[in-house]
PDB file of N, CA and C in Angstrom:
ATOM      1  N   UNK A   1       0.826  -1.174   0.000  1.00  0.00           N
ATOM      2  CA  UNK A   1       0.000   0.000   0.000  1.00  0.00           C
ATOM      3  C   UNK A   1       0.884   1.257   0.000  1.00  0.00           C
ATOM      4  N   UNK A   2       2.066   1.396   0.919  1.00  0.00           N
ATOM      5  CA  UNK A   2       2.874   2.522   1.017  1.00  0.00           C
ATOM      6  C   UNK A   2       3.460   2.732  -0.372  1.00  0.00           C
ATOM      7  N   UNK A   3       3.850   1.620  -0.865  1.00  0.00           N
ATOM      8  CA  UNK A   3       4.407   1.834  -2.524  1.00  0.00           C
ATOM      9  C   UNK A   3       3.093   2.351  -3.432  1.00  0.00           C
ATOM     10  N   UNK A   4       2.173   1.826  -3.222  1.00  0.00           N
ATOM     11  CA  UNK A   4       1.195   2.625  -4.274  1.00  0.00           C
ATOM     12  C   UNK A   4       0.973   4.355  -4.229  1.00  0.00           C
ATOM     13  N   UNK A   5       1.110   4.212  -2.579  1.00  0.00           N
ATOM     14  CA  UNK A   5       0.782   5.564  -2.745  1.00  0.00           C
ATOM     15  C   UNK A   5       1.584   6.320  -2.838  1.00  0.00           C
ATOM     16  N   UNK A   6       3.018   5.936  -2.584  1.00  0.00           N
ATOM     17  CA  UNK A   6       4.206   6.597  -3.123  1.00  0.00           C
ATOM     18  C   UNK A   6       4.282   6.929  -4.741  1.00  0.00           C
ATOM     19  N   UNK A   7       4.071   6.103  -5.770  1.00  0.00           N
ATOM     20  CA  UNK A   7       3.575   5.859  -7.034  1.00  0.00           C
ATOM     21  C   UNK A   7       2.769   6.890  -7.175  1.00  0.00           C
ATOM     22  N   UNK A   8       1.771   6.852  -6.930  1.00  0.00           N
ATOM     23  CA  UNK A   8       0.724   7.898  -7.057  1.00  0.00           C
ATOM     24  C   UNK A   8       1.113   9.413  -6.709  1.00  0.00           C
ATOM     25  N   UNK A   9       1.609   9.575  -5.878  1.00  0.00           N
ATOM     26  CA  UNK A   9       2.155  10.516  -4.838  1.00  0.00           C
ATOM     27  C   UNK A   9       2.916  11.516  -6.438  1.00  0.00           C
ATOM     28  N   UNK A  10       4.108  10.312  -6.667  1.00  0.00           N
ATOM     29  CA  UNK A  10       5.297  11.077  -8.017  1.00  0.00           C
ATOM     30  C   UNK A  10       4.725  11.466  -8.864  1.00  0.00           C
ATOM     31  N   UNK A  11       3.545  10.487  -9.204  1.00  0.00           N
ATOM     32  CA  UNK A  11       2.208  10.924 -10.275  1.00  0.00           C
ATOM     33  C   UNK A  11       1.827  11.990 -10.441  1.00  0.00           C
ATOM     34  N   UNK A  12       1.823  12.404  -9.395  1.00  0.00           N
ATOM     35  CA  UNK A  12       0.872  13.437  -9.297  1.00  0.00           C
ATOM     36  C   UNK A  12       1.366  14.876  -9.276  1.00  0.00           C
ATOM     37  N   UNK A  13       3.256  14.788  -8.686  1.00  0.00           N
ATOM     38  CA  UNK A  13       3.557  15.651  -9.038  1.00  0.00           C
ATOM     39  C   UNK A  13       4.263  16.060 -10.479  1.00  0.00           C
ATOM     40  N   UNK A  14       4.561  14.857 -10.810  1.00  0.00           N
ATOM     41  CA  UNK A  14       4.688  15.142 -12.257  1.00  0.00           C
ATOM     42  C   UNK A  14       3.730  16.054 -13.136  1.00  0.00           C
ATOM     43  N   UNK A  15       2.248  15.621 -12.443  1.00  0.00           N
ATOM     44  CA  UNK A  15       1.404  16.253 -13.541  1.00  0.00           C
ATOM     45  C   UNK A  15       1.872  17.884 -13.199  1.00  0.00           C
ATOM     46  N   UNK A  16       1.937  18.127 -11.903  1.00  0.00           N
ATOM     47  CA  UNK A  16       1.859  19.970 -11.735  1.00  0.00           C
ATOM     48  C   UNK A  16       3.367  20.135 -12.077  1.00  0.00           C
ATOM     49  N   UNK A  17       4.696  19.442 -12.343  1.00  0.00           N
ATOM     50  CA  UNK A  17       5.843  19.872 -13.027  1.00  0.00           C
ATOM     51  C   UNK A  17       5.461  19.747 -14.646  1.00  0.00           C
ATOM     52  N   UNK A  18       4.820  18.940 -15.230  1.00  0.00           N
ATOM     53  CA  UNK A  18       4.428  19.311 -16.901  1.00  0.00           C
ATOM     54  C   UNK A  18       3.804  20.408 -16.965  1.00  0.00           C
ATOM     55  N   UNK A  19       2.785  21.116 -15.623  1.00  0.00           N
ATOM     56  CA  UNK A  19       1.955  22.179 -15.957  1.00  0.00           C
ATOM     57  C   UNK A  19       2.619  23.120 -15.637  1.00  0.00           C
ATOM     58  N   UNK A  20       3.632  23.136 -14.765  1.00  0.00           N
ATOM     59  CA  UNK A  20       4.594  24.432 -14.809  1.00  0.00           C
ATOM     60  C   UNK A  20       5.529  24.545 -15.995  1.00  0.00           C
ATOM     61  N   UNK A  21       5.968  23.574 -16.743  1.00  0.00           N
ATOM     62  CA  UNK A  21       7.283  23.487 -17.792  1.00  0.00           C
ATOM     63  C   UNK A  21       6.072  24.084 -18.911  1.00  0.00           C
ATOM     64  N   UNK A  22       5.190  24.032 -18.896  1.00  0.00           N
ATOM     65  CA  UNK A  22       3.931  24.803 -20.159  1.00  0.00           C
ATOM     66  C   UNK A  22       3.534  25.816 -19.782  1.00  0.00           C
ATOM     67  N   UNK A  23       3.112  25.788 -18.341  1.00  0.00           N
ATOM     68  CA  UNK A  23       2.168  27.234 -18.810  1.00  0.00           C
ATOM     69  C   UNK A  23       2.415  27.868 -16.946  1.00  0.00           C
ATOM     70  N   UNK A  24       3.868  28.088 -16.484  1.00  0.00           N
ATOM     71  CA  UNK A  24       4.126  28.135 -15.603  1.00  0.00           C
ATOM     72  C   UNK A  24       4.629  29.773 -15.795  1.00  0.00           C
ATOM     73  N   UNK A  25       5.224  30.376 -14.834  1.00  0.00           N
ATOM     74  CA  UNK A  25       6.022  30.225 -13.721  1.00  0.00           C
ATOM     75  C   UNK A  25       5.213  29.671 -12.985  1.00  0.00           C
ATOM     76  N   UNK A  26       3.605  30.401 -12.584  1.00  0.00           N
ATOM     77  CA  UNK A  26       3.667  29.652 -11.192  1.00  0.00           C
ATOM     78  C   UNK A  26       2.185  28.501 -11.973  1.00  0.00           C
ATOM     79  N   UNK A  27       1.213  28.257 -10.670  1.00  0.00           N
ATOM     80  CA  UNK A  27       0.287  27.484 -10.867  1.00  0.00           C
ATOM     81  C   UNK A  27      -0.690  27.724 -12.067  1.00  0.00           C
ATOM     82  N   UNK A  28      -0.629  29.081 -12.112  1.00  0.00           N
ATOM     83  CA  UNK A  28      -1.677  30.051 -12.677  1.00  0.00           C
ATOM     84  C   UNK A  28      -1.504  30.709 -13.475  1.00  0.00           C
ATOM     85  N   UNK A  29      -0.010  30.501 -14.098  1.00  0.00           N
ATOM     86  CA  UNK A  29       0.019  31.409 -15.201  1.00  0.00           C
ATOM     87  C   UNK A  29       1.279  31.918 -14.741  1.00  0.00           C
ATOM     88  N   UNK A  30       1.383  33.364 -15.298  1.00  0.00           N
ATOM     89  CA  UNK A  30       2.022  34.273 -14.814  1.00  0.00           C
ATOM     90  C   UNK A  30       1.933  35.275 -13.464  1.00  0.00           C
ATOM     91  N   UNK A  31       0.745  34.736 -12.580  1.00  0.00           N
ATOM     92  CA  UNK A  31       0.476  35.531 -10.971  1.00  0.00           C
ATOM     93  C   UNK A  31       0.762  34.453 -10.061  1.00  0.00           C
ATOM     94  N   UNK A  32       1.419  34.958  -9.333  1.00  0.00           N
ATOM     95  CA  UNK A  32       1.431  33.863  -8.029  1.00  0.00           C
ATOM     96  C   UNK A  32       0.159  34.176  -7.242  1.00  0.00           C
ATOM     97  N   UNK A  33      -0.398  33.108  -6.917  1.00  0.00           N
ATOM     98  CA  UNK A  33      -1.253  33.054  -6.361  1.00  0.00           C
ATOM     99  C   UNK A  33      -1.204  31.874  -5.052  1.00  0.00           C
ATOM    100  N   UNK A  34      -2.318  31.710  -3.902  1.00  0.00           N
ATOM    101  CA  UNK A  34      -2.266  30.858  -3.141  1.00  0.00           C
ATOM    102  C   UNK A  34      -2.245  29.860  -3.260  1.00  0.00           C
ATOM    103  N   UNK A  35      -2.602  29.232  -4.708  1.00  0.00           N
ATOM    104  CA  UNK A  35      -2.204  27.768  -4.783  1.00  0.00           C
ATOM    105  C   UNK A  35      -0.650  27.909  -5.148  1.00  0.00           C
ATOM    106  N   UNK A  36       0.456  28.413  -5.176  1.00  0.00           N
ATOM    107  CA  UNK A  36       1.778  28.539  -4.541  1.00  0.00           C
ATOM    108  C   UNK A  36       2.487  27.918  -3.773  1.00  0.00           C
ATOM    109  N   UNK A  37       1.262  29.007  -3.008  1.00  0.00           N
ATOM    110  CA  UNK A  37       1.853  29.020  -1.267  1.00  0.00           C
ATOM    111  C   UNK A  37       1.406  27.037  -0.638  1.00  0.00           C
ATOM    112  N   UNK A  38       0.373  26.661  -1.255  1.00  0.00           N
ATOM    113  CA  UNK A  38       0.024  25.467  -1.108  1.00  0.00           C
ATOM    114  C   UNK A  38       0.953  24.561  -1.645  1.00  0.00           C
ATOM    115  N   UNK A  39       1.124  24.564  -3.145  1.00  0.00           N
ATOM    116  CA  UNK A  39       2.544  23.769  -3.601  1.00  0.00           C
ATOM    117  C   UNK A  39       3.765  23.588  -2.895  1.00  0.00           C
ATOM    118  N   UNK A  40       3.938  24.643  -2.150  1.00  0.00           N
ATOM    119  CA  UNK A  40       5.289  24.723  -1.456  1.00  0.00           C
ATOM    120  C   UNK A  40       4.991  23.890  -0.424  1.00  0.00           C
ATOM    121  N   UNK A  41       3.938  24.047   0.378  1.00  0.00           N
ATOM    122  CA  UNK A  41       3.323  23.374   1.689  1.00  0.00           C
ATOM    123  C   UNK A  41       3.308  21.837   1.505  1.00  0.00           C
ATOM    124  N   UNK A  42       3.244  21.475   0.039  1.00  0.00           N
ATOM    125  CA  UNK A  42       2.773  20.000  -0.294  1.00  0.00           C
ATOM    126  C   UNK A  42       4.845  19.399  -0.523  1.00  0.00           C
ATOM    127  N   UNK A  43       5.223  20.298  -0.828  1.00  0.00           N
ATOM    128  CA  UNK A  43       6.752  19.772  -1.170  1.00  0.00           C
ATOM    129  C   UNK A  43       7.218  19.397   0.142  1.00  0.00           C
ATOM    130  N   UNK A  44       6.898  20.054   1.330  1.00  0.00           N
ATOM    131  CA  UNK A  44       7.504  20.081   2.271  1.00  0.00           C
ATOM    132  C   UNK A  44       7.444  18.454   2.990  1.00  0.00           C
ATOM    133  N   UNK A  45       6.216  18.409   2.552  1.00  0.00           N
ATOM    134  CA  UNK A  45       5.953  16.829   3.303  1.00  0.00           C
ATOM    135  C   UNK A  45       6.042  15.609   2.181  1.00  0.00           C
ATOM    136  N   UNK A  46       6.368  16.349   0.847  1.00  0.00           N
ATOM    137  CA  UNK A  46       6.844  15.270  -0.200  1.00  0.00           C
ATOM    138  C   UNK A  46       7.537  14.090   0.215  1.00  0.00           C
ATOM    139  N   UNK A  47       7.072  12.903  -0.316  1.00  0.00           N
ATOM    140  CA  UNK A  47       7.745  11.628   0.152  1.00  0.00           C
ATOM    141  C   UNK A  47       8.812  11.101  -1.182  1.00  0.00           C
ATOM    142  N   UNK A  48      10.260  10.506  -1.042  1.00  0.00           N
ATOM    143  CA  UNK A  48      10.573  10.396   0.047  1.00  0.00           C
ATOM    144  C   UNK A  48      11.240  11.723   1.176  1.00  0.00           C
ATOM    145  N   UNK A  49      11.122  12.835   0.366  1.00  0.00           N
ATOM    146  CA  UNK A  49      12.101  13.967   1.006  1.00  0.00           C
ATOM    147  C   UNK A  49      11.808  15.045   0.115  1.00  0.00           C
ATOM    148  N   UNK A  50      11.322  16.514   0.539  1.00  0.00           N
ATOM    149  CA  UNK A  50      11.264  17.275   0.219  1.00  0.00           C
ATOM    150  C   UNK A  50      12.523  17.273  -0.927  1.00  0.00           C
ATOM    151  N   UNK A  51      13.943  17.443  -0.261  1.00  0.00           N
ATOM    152  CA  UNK A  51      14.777  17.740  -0.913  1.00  0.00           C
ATOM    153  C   UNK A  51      14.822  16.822  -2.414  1.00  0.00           C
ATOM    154  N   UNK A  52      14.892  15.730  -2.475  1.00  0.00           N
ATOM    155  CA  UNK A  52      14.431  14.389  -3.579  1.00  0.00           C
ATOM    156  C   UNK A  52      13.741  14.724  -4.636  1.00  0.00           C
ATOM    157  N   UNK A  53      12.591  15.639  -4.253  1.00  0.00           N
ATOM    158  CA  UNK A  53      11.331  16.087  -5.145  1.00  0.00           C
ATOM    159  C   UNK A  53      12.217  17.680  -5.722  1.00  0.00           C
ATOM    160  N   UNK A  54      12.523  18.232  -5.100  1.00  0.00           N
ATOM    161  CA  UNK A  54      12.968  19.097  -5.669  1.00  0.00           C
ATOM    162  C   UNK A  54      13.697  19.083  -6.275  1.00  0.00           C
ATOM    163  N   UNK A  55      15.129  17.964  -6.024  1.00  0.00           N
ATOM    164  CA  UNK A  55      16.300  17.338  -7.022  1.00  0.00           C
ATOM    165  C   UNK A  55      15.595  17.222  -8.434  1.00  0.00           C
ATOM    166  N   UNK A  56      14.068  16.529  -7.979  1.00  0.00           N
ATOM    167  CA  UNK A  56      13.253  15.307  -9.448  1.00  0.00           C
ATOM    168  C   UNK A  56      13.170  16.783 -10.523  1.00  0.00           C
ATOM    169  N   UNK A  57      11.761  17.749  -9.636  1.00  0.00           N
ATOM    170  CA  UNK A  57      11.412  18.551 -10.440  1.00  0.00           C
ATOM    171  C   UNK A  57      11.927  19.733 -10.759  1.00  0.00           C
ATOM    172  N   UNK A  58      12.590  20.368 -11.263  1.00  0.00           N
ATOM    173  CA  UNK A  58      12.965  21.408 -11.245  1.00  0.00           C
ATOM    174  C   UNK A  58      11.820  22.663 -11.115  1.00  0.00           C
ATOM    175  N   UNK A  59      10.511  22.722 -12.467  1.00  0.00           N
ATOM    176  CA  UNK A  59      10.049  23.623 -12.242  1.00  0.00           C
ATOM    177  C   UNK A  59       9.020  23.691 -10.473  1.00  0.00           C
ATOM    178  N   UNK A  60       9.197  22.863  -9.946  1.00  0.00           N
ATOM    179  CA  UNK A  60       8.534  22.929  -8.731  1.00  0.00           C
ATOM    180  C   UNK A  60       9.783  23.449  -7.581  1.00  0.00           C
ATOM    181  N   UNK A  61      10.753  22.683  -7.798  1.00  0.00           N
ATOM    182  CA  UNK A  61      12.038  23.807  -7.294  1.00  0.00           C
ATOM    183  C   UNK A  61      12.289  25.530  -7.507  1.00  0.00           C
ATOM    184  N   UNK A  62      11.773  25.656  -8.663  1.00  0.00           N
ATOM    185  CA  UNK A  62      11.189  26.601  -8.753  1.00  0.00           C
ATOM    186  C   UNK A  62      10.288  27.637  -8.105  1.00  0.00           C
ATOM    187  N   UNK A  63       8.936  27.422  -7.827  1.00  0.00           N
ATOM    188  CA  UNK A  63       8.093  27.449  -7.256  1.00  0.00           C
ATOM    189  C   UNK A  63       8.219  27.674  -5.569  1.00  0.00           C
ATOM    190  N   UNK A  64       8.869  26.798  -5.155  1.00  0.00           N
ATOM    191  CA  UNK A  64       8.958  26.590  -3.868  1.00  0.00           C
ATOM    192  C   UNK A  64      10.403  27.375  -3.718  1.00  0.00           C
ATOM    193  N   UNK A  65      10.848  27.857  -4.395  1.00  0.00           N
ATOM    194  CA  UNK A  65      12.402  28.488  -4.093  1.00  0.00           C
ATOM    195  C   UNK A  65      11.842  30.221  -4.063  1.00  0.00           C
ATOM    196  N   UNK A  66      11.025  30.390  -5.139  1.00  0.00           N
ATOM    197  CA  UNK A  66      10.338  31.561  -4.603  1.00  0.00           C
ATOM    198  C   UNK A  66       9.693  31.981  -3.742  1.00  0.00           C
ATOM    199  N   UNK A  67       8.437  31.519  -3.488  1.00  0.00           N
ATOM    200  CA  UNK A  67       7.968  30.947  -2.091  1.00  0.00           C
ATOM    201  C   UNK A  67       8.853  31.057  -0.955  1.00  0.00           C
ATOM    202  N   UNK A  68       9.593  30.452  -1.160  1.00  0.00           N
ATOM    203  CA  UNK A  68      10.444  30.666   0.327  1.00  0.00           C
ATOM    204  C   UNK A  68      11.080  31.870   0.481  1.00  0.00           C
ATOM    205  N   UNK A  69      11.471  32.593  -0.430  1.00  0.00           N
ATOM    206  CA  UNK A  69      11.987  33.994  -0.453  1.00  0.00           C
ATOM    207  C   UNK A  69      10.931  35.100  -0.079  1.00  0.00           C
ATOM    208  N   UNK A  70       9.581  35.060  -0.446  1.00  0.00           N
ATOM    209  CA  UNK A  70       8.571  35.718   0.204  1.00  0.00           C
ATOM    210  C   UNK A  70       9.084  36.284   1.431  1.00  0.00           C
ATOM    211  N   UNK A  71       9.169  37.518   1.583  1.00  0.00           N
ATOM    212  CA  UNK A  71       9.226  37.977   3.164  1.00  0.00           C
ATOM    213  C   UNK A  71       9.433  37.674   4.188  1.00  0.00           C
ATOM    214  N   UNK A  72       7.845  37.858   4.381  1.00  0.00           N
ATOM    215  CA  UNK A  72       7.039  37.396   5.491  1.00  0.00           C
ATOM    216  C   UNK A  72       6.929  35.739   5.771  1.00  0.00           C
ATOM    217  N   UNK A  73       6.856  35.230   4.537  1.00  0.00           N
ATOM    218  CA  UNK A  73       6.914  33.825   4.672  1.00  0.00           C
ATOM    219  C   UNK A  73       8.563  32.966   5.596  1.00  0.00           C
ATOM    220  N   UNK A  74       9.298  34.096   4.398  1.00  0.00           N
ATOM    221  CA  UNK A  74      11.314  33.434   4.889  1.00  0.00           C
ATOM    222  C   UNK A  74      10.949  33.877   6.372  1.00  0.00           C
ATOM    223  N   UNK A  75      10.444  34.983   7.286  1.00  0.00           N
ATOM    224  CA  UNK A  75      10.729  35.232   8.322  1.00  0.00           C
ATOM    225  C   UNK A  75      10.178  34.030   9.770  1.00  0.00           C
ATOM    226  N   UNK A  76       8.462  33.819   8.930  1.00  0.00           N
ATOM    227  CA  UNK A  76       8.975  32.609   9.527  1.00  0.00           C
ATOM    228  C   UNK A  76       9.361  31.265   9.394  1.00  0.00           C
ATOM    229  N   UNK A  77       9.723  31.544   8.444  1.00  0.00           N
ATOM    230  CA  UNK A  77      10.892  29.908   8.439  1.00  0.00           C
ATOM    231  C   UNK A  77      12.353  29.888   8.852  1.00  0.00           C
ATOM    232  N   UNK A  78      12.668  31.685   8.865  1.00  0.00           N
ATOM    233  CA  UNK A  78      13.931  31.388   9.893  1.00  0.00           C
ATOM    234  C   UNK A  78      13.507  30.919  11.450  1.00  0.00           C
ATOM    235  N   UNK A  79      12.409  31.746  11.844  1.00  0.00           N
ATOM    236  CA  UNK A  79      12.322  31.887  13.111  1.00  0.00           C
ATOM    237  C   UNK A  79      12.328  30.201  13.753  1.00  0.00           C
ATOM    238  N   UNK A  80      11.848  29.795  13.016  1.00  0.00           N
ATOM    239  CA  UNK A  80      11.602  28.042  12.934  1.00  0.00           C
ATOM    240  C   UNK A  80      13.196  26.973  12.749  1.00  0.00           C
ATOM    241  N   UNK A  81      14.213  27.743  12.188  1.00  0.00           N
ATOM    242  CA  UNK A  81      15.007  26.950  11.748  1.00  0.00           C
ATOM    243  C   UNK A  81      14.994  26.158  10.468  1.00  0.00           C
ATOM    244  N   UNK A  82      13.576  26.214   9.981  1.00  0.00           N
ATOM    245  CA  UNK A  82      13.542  25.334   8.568  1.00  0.00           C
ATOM    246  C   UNK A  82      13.781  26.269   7.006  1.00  0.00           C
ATOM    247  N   UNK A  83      14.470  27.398   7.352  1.00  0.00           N
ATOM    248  CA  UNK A  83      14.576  28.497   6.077  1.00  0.00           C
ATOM    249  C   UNK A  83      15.082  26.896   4.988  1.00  0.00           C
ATOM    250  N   UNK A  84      15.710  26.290   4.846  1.00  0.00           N
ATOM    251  CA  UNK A  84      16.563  25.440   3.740  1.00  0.00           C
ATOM    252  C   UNK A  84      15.836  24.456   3.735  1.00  0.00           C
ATOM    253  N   UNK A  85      15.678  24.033   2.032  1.00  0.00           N
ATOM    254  CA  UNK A  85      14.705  23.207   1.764  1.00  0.00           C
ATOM    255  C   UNK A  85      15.813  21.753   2.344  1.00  0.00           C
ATOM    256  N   UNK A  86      14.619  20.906   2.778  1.00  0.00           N
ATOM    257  CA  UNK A  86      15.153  19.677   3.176  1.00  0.00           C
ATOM    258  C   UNK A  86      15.358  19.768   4.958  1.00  0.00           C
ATOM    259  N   UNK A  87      15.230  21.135   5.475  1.00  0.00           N
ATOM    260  CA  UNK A  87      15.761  21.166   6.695  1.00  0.00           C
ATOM    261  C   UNK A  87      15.141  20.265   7.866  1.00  0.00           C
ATOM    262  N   UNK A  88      15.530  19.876   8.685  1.00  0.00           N
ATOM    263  CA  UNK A  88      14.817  19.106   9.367  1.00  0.00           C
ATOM    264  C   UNK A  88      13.730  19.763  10.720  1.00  0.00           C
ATOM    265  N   UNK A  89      12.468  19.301  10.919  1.00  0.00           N
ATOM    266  CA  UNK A  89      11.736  20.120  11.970  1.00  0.00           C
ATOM    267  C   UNK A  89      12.391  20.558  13.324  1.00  0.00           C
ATOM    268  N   UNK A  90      12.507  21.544  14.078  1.00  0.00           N
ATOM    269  CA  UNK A  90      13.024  21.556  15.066  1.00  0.00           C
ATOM    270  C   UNK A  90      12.355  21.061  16.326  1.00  0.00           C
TER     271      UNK A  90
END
Protein backbone atom coordinates (compact mmCIF):
# COMPACT_ATOMS: atom_id res chain seq x y z
CA UNK A 1 0.00 0.00 0.00
CA UNK A 2 2.87 2.52 1.02
CA UNK A 3 4.41 1.83 -2.52
CA UNK A 4 1.19 2.63 -4.27
CA UNK A 5 0.78 5.56 -2.74
CA UNK A 6 4.21 6.60 -3.12
CA UNK A 7 3.58 5.86 -7.03
CA UNK A 8 0.72 7.90 -7.06
CA UNK A 9 2.16 10.52 -4.84
CA UNK A 10 5.30 11.08 -8.02
CA UNK A 11 2.21 10.92 -10.27
CA UNK A 12 0.87 13.44 -9.30
CA UNK A 13 3.56 15.65 -9.04
CA UNK A 14 4.69 15.14 -12.26
CA UNK A 15 1.40 16.25 -13.54
CA UNK A 16 1.86 19.97 -11.74
CA UNK A 17 5.84 19.87 -13.03
CA UNK A 18 4.43 19.31 -16.90
CA UNK A 19 1.95 22.18 -15.96
CA UNK A 20 4.59 24.43 -14.81
CA UNK A 21 7.28 23.49 -17.79
CA UNK A 22 3.93 24.80 -20.16
CA UNK A 23 2.17 27.23 -18.81
CA UNK A 24 4.13 28.14 -15.60
CA UNK A 25 6.02 30.22 -13.72
CA UNK A 26 3.67 29.65 -11.19
CA UNK A 27 0.29 27.48 -10.87
CA UNK A 28 -1.68 30.05 -12.68
CA UNK A 29 0.02 31.41 -15.20
CA UNK A 30 2.02 34.27 -14.81
CA UNK A 31 0.48 35.53 -10.97
CA UNK A 32 1.43 33.86 -8.03
CA UNK A 33 -1.25 33.05 -6.36
CA UNK A 34 -2.27 30.86 -3.14
CA UNK A 35 -2.20 27.77 -4.78
CA UNK A 36 1.78 28.54 -4.54
CA UNK A 37 1.85 29.02 -1.27
CA UNK A 38 0.02 25.47 -1.11
CA UNK A 39 2.54 23.77 -3.60
CA UNK A 40 5.29 24.72 -1.46
CA UNK A 41 3.32 23.37 1.69
CA UNK A 42 2.77 20.00 -0.29
CA UNK A 43 6.75 19.77 -1.17
CA UNK A 44 7.50 20.08 2.27
CA UNK A 45 5.95 16.83 3.30
CA UNK A 46 6.84 15.27 -0.20
CA UNK A 47 7.75 11.63 0.15
CA UNK A 48 10.57 10.40 0.05
CA UNK A 49 12.10 13.97 1.01
CA UNK A 50 11.26 17.28 0.22
CA UNK A 51 14.78 17.74 -0.91
CA UNK A 52 14.43 14.39 -3.58
CA UNK A 53 11.33 16.09 -5.15
CA UNK A 54 12.97 19.10 -5.67
CA UNK A 55 16.30 17.34 -7.02
CA UNK A 56 13.25 15.31 -9.45
CA UNK A 57 11.41 18.55 -10.44
CA UNK A 58 12.96 21.41 -11.25
CA UNK A 59 10.05 23.62 -12.24
CA UNK A 60 8.53 22.93 -8.73
CA UNK A 61 12.04 23.81 -7.29
CA UNK A 62 11.19 26.60 -8.75
CA UNK A 63 8.09 27.45 -7.26
CA UNK A 64 8.96 26.59 -3.87
CA UNK A 65 12.40 28.49 -4.09
CA UNK A 66 10.34 31.56 -4.60
CA UNK A 67 7.97 30.95 -2.09
CA UNK A 68 10.44 30.67 0.33
CA UNK A 69 11.99 33.99 -0.45
CA UNK A 70 8.57 35.72 0.20
CA UNK A 71 9.23 37.98 3.16
CA UNK A 72 7.04 37.40 5.49
CA UNK A 73 6.91 33.82 4.67
CA UNK A 74 11.31 33.43 4.89
CA UNK A 75 10.73 35.23 8.32
CA UNK A 76 8.98 32.61 9.53
CA UNK A 77 10.89 29.91 8.44
CA UNK A 78 13.93 31.39 9.89
CA UNK A 79 12.32 31.89 13.11
CA UNK A 80 11.60 28.04 12.93
CA UNK A 81 15.01 26.95 11.75
CA UNK A 82 13.54 25.33 8.57
CA UNK A 83 14.58 28.50 6.08
CA UNK A 84 16.56 25.44 3.74
CA UNK A 85 14.71 23.21 1.76
CA UNK A 86 15.15 19.68 3.18
CA UNK A 87 15.76 21.17 6.69
CA UNK A 88 14.82 19.11 9.37
CA UNK A 89 11.74 20.12 11.97
CA UNK A 90 13.02 21.56 15.07
Amino acid sequence: MKAKAAAREARLFDLVENRLAKEGPYLVGERFTAADLYLFMLTIWANPSERALLERCRNIARVATTVRARPRLKAALESHGVLEAGAPSP
